[in-house]
N, C-alpha and C. Protein backbone atom coordinates (compact mmCIF):
# COMPACT_ATOMS: atom_id res chain seq x y z
N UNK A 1 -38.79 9.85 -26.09
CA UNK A 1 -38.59 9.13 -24.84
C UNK A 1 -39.04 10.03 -23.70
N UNK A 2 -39.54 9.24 -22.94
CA UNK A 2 -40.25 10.56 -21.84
C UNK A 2 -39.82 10.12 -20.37
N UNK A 3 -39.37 11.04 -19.23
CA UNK A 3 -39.03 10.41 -18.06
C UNK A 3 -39.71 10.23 -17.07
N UNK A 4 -39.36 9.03 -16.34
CA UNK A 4 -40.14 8.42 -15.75
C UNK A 4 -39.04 9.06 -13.88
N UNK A 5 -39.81 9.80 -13.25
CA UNK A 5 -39.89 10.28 -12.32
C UNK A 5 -39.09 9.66 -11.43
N UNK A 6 -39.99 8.39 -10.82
CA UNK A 6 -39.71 7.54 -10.44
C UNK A 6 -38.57 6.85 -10.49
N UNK A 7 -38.16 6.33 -11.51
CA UNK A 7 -37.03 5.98 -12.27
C UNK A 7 -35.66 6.76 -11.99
N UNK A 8 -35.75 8.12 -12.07
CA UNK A 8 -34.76 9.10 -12.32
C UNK A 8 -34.36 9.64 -10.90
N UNK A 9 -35.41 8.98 -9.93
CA UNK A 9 -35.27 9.91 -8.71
C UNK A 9 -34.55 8.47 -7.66
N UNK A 10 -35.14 7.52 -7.94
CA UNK A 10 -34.06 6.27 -7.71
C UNK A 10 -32.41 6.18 -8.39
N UNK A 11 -32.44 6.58 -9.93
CA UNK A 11 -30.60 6.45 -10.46
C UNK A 11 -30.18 7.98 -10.07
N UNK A 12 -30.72 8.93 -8.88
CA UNK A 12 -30.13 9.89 -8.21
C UNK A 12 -29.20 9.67 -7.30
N UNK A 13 -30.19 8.71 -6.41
CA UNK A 13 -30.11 8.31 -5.01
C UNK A 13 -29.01 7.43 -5.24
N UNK A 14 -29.19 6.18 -6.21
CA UNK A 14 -28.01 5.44 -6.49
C UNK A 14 -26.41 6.19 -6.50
N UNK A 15 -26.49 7.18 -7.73
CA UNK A 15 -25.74 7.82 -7.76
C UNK A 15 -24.80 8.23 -6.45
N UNK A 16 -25.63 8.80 -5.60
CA UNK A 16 -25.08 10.02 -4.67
C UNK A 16 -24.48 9.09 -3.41
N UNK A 17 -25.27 7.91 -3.28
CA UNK A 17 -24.71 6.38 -2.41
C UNK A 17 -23.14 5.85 -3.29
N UNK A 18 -23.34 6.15 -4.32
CA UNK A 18 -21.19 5.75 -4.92
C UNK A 18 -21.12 6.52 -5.13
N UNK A 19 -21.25 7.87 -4.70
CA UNK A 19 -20.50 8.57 -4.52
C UNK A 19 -19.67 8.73 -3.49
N UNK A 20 -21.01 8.80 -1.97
CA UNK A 20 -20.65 8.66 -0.67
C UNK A 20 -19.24 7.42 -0.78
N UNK A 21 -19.70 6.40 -1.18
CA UNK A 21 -18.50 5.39 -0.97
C UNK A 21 -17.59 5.56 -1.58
N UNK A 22 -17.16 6.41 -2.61
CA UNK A 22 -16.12 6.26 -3.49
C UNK A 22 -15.30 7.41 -2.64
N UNK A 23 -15.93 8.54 -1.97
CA UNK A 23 -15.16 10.18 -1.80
C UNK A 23 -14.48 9.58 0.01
N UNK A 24 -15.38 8.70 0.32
CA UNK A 24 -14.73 8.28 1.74
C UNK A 24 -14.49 6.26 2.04
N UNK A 25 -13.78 6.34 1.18
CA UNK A 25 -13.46 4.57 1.16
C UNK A 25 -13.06 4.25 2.64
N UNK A 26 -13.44 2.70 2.83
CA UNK A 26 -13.48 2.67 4.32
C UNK A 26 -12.69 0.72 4.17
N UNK A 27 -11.87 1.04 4.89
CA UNK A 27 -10.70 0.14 4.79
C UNK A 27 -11.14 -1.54 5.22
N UNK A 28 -12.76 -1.44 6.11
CA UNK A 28 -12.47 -2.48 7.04
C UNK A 28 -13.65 -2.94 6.24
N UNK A 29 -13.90 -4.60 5.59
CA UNK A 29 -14.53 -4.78 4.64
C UNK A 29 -16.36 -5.04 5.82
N UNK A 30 -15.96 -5.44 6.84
CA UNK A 30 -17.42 -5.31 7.46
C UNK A 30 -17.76 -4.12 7.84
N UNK A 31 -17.17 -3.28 8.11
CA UNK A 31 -17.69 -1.97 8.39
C UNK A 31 -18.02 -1.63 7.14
N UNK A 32 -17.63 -1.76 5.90
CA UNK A 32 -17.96 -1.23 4.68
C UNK A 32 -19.02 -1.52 3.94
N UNK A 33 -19.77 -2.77 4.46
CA UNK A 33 -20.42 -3.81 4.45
C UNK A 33 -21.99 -2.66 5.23
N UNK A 34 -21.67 -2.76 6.44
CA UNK A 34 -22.79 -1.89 6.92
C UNK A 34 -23.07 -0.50 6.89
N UNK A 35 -22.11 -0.04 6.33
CA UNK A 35 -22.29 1.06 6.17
C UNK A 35 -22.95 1.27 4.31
N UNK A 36 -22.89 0.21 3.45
CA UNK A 36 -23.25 -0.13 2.24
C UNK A 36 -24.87 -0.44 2.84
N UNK A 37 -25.46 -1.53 3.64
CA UNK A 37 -26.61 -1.77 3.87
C UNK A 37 -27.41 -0.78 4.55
N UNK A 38 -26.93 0.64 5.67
CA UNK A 38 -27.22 1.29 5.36
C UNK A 38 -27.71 2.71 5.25
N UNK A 39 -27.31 2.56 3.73
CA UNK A 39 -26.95 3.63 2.57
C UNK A 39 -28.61 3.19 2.02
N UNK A 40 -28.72 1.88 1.79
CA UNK A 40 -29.95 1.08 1.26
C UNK A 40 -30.47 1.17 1.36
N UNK A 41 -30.90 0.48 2.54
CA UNK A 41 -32.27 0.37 3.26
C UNK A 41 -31.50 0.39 4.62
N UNK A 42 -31.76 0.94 5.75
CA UNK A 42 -31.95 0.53 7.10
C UNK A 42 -32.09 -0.67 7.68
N UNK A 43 -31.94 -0.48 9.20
CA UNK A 43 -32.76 -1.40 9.71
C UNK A 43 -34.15 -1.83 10.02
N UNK A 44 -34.31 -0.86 9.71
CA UNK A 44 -36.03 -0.81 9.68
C UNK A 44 -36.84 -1.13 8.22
N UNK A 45 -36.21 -1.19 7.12
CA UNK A 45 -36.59 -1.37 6.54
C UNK A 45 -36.77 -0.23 5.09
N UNK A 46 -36.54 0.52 5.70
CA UNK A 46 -36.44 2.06 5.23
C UNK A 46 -35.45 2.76 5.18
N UNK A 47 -35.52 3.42 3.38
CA UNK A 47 -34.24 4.37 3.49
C UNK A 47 -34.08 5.23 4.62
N UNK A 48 -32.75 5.32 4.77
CA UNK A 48 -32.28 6.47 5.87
C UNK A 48 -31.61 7.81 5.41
N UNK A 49 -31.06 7.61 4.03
CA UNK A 49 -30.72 8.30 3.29
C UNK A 49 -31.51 9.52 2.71
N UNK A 50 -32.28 9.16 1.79
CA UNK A 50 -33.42 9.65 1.37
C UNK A 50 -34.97 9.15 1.42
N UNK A 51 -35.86 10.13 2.17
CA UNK A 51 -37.04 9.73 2.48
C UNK A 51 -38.57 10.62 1.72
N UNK A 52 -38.91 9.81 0.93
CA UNK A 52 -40.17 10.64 0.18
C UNK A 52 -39.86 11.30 -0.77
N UNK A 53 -40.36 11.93 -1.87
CA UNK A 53 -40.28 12.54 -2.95
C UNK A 53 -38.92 13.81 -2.93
């Protein structure tokens, strides 16, 4: 089985986003809400999180 880069560098990012939410739970379900969208993608369209390789 061989890894796919790509792949592995996305179930990182996933990762480290439940993490963020799990180590600081946030009580108010719309604030939790945007602060989930973003973790994602932005408003722009673009991660804000992690950007580029």
């Amino acid at each position: 089985m061989s890894l796919n880069p790509i792949q592995f560098g996305e179930h990182v990012v996933e990762q480290f986003q439940r993490y963020l939410l799990t180590y600081f739970p946030i009580a108010d379900r719309g604030m939790e809400a945007q602060v989930r969208e973003h973790l994602s993608r932005g408003p722009g369209g673009q991660r804000e999180l992690v950007r580029g390789p």
